[in-house]
N, C-alpha and C. Protein backbone atom coordinates (compact mmCIF):
# COMPACT_ATOMS: atom_id res chain seq x y z
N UNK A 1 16.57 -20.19 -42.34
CA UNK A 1 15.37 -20.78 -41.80
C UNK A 1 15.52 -20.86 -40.27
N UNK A 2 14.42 -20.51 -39.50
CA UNK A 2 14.32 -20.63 -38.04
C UNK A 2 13.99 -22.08 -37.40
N UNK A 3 14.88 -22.55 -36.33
CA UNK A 3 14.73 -23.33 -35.99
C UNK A 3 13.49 -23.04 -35.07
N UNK A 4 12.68 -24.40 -34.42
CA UNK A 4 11.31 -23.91 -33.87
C UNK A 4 12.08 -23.77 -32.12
N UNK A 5 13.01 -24.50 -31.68
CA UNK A 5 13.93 -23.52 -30.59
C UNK A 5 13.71 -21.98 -30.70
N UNK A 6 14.31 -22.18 -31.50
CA UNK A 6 14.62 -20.60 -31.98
C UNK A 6 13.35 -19.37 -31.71
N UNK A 7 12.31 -20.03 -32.33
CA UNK A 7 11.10 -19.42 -32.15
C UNK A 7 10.39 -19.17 -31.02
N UNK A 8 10.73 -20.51 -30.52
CA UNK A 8 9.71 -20.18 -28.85
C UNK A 8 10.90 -19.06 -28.15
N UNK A 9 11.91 -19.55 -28.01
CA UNK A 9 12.90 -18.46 -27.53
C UNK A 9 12.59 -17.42 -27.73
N UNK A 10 12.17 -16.76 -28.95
CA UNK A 10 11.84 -15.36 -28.95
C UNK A 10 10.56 -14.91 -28.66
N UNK A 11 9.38 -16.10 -28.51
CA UNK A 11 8.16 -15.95 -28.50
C UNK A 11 8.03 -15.56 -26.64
N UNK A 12 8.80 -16.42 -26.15
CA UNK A 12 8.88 -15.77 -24.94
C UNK A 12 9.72 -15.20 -24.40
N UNK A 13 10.69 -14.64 -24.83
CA UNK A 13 11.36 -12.81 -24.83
C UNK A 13 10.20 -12.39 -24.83
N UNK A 14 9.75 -12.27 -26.13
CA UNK A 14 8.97 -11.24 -26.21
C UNK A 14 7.71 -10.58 -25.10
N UNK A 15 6.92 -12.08 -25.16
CA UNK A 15 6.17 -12.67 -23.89
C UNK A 15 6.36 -11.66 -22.43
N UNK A 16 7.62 -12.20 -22.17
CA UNK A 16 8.63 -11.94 -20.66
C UNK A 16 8.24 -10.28 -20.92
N UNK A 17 8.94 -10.01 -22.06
CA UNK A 17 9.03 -8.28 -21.81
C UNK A 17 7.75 -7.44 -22.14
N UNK A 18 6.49 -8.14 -22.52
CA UNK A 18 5.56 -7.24 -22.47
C UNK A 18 5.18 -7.10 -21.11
N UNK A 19 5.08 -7.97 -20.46
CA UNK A 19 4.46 -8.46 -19.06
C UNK A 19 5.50 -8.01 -18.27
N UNK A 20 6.42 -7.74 -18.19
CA UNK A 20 7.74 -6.94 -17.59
C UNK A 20 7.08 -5.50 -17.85
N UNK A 21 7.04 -5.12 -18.79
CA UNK A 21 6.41 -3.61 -19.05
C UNK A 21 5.52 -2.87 -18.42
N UNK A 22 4.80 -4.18 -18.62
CA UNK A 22 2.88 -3.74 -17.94
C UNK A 22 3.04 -3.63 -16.39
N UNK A 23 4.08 -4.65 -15.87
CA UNK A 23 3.66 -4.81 -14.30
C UNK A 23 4.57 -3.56 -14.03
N UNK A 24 5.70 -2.32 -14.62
CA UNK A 24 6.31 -1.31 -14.15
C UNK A 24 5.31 -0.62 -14.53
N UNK A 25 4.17 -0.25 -14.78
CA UNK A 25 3.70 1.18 -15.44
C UNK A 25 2.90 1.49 -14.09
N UNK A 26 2.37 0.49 -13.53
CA UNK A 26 1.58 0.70 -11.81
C UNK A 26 2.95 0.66 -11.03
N UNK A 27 2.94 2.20 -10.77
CA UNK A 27 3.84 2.59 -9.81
C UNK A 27 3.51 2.16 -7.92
N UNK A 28 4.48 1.50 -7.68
CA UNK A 28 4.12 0.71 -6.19
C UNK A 28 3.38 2.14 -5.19
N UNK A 29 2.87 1.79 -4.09
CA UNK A 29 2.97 2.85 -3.58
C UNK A 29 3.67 3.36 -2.22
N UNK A 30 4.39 4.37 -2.30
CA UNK A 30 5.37 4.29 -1.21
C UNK A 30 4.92 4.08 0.52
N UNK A 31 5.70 4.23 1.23
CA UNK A 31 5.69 4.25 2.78
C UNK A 31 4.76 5.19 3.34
N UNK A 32 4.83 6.25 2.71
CA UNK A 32 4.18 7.50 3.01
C UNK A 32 2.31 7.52 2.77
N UNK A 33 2.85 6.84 1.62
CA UNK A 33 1.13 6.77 1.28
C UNK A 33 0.44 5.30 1.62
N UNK A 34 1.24 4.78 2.70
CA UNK A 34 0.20 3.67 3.18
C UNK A 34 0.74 3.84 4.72
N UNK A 35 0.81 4.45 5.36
CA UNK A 35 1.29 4.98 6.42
C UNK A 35 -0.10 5.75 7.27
N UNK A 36 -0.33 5.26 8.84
CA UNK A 36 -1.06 5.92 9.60
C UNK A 36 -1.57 7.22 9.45
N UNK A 37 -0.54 7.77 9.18
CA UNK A 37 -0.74 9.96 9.05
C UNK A 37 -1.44 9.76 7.74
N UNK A 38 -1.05 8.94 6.63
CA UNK A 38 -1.24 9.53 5.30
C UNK A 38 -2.72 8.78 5.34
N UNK A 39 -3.45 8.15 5.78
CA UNK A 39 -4.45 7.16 6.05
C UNK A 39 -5.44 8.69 6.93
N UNK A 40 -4.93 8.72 8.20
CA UNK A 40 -5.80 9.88 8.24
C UNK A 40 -5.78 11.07 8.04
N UNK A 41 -4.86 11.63 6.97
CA UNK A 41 -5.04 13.10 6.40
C UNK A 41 -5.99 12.98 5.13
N UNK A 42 -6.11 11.28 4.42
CA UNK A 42 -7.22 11.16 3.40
C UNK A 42 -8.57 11.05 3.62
N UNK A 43 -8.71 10.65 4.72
CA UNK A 43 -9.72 10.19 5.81
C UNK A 43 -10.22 10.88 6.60
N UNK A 44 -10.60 12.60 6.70
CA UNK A 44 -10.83 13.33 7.77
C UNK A 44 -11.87 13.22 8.85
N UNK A 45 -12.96 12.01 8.28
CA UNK A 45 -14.26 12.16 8.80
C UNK A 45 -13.90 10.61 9.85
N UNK A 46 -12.46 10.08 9.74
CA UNK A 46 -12.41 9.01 10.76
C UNK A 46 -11.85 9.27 11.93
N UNK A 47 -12.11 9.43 12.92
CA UNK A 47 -11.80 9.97 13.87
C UNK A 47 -10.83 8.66 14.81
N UNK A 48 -10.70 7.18 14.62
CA UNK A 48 -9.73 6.75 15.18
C UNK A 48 -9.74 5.22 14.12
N UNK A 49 -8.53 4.70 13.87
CA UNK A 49 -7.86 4.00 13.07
C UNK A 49 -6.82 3.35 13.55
N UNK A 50 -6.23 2.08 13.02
CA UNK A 50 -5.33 1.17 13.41
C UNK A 50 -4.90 0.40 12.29
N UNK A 51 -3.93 -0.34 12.40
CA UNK A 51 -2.78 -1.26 11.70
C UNK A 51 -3.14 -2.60 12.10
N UNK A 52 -3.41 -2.74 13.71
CA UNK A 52 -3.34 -4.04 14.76
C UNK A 52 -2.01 -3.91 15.03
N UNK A 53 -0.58 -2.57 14.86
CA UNK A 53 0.09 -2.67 16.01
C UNK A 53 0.21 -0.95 16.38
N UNK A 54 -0.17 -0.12 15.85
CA UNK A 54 -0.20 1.17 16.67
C UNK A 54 -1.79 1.73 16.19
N UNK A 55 -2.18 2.47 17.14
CA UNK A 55 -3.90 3.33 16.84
C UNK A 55 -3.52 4.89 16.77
N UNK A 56 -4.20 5.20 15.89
CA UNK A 56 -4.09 6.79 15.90
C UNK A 56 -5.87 7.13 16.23
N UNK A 57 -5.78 8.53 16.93
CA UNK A 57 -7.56 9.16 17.42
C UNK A 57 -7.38 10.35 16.86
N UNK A 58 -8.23 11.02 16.81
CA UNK A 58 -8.40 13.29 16.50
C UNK A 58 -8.00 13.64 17.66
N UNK A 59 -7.65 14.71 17.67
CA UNK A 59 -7.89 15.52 19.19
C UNK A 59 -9.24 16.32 18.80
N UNK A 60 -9.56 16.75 19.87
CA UNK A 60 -10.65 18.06 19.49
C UNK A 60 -10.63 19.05 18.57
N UNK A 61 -9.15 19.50 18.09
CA UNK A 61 -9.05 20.24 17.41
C UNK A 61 -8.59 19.60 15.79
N UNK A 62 -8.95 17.89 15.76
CA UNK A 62 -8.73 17.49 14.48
C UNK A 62 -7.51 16.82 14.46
N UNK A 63 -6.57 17.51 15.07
CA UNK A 63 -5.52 16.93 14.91
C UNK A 63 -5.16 15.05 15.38
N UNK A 64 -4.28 14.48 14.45
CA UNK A 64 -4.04 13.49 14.73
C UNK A 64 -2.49 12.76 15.77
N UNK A 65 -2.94 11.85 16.00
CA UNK A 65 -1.84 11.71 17.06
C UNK A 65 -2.36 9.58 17.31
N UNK A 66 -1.11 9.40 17.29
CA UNK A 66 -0.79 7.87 17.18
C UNK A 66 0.45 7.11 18.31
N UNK A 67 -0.26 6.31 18.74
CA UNK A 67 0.59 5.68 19.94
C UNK A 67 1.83 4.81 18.64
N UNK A 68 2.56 4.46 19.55
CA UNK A 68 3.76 3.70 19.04
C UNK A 68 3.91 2.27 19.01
N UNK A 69 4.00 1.36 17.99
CA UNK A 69 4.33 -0.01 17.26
C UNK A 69 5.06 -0.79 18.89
N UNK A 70 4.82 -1.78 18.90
CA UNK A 70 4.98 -2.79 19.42
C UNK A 70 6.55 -2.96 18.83
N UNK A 71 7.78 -3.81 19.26
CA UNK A 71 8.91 -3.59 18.42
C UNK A 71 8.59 -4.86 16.86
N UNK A 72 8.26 -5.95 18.24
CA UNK A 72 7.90 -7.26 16.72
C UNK A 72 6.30 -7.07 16.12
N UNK A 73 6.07 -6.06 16.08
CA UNK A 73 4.65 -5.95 15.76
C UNK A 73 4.56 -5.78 13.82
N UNK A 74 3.66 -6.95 13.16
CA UNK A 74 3.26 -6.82 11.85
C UNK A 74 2.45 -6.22 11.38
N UNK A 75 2.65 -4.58 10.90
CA UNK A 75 1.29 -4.21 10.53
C UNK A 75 0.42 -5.39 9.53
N UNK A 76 -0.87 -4.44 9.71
CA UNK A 76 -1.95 -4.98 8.64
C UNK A 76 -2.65 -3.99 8.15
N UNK A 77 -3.87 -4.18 7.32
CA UNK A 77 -4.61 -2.98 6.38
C UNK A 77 -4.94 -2.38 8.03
N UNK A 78 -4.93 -0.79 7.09
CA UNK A 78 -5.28 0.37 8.34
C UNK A 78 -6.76 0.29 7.92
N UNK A 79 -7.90 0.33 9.32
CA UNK A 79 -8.98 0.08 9.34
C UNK A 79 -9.47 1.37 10.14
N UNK A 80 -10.69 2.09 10.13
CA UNK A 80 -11.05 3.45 10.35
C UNK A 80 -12.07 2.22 11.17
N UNK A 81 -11.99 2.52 12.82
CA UNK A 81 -12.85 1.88 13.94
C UNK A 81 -14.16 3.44 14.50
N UNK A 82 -13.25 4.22 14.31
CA UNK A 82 -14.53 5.65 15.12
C UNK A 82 -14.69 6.31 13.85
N UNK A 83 -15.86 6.37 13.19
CA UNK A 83 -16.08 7.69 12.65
C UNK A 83 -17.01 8.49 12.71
N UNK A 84 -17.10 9.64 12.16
CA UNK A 84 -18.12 11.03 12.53
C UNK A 84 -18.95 10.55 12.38
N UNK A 85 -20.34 10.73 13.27
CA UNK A 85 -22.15 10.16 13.34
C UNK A 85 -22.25 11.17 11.89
């Protein structure tokens, strides 16, 4: 016979490891894909974007190009400030 210890103990194992399961199946997303470049290679029609500590613009020919981070600087969500009329 099960003690009712016994029971909740396993009731939340069990508990713990579904919810352990679920939160690995959403794969985080890496550096790369929340990163300035990767922000505007998804983004072609934004022509200048920021963190609040470095800005990236187009050149004429599309290409992108981004000034450099502050050293104590905290990024934040990258925000698209210029885009195509």
């Amino acid at each position: 016979m099960m003690t009712r210890s016994f029971v909740a103990a396993l009731v939340f194992a069990l508990a713990t490891g579904v919810a352990s399961a679920a939160a690995q199946s959403e794969a985080p997303l890496t550096p790369a894909e929340v990163s300035l470049q990767a922000f505007g290679a998804k983004t072609p029609a934004c022509l200048e974007w920021n963190d609040s500590c470095a800005t990236c613009s187009r050149d004429a020919t599309g290409a992108a190009h981004c000034s450099t981070p502050g050293i104590a600087c905290q990024p934040h969500d990258i925000v698209c400030r210029v885009s195509k009329p």
